[in-house]
Protein backbone atom coordinates (compact mmCIF):
# COMPACT_ATOMS: atom_id res chain seq x y z
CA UNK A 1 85.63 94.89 121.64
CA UNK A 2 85.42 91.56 123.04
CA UNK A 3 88.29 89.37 123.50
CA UNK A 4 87.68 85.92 122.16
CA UNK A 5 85.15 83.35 121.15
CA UNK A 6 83.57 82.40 124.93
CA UNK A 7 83.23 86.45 125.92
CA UNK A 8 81.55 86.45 121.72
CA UNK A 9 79.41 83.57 122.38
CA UNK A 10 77.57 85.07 125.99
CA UNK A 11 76.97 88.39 124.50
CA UNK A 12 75.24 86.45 121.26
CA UNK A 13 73.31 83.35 123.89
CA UNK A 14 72.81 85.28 126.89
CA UNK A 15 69.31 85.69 128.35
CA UNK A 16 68.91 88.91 126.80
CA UNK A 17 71.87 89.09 124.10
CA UNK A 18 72.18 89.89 120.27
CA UNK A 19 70.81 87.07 119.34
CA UNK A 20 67.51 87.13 121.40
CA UNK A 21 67.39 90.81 120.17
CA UNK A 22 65.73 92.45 117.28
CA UNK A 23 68.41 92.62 114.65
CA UNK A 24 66.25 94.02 112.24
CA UNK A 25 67.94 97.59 110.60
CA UNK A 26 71.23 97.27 113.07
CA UNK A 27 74.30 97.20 111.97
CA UNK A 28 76.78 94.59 114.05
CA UNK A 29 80.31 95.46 114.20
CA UNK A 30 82.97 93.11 115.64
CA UNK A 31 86.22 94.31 116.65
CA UNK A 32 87.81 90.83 117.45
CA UNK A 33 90.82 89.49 117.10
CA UNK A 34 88.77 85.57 116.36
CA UNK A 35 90.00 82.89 113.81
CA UNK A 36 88.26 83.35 110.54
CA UNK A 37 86.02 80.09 110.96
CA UNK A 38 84.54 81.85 114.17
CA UNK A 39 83.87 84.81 111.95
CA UNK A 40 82.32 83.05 109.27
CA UNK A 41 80.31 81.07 112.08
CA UNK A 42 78.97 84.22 113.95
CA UNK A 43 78.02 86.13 110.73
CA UNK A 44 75.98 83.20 109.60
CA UNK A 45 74.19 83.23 113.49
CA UNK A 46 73.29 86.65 112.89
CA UNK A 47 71.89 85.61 109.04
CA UNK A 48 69.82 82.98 110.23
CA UNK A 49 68.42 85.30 112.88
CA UNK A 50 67.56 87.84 109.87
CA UNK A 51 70.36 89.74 109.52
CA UNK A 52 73.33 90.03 107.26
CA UNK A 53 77.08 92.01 107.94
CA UNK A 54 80.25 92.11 109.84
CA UNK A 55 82.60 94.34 110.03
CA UNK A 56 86.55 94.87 111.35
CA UNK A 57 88.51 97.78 111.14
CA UNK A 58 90.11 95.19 108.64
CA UNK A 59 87.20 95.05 107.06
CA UNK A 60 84.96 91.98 105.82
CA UNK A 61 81.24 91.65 105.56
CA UNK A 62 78.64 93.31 103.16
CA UNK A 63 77.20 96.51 105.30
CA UNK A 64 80.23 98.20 104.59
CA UNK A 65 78.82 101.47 103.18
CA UNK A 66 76.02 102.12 105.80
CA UNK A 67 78.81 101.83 108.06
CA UNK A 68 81.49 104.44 106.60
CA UNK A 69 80.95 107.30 108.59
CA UNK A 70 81.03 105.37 111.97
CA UNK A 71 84.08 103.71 110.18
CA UNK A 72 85.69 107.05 109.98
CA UNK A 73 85.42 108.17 113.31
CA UNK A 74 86.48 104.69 114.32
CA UNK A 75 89.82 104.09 112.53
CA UNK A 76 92.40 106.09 110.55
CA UNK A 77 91.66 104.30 107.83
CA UNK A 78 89.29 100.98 106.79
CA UNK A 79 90.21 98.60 104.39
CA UNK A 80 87.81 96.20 102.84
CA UNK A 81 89.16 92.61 101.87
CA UNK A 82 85.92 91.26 100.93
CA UNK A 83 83.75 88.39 102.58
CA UNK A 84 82.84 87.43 106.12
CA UNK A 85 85.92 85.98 107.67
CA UNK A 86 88.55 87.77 105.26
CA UNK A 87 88.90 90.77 107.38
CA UNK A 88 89.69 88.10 110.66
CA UNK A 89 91.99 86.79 108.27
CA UNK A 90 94.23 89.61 107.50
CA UNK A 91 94.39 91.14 110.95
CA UNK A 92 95.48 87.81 111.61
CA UNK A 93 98.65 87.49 109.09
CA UNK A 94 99.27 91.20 110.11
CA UNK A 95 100.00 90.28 113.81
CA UNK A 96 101.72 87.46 112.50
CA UNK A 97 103.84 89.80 110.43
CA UNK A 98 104.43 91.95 113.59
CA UNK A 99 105.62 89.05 115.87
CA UNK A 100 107.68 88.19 113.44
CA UNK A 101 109.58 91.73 113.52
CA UNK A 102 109.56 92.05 116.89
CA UNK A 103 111.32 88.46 116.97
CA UNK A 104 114.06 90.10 114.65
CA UNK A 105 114.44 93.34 116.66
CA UNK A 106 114.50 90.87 120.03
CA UNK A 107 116.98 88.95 117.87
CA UNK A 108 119.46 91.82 116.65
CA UNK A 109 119.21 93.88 119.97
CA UNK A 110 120.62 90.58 121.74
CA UNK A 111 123.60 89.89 119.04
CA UNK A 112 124.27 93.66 118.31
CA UNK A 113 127.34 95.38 118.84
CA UNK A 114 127.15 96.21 122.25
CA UNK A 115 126.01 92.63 123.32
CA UNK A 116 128.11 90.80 125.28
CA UNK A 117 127.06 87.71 123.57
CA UNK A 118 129.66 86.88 120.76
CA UNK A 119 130.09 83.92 118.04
């Protein structure tokens, strides 16, 4: 897993990275958490180098089925969502969703019974 678009783009530009590699039968999977757009942009990299598919454990892209039984040991569970950049897209509005509780338990742990903060 790499962590965001700068440690993405060395491993695709470097001297002897992805894209100066033969692509030609491999499968790419990318575990990032990267705004759709980026996903979109390094999925069409890897088409114009000869290539096509992407996947997330949140899954978009087109190799899905050559990838299921890596998928399997991988995750729990993979869910498709449909083209490049989708998958980026709902593991993004999930995190969102999960900030978003943890706000509310933040927010009813501080005004709960036992707070010492009262209106």
């Amino acid at each position: 897993m790499l962590a965001d678009r700068p440690a993405i783009t060395a491993v695709f530009e470097q001297e002897n990275g992805l894209l100066a590699s033969k692509l030609s039968g491999k499968t790419l999977v990318h575990l990032s958490t990267i705004s759709p757009e980026q996903s979109v942009s390094f999925a069409e990299r890897i088409e114009q180098a000869g290539e096509a598919g992407q996947l997330v454990l949140l899954l978009g892209g087109q190799a899905i089925t050559a990838c299921r039984p890596l998928l399997e040991i991988l995750a729990k569970e993979s869910i498709h969502f449909g083209a490049h950049g989708t998958g980026s897209s709902a593991k993004l509005a999930i995190n969102l969703l999960l900030a978003l509780v943890g706000e509310g338990v933040a927010e009813t742990s501080a005004n709960g019974p036992d707070s010492t903060k009262r209106s």
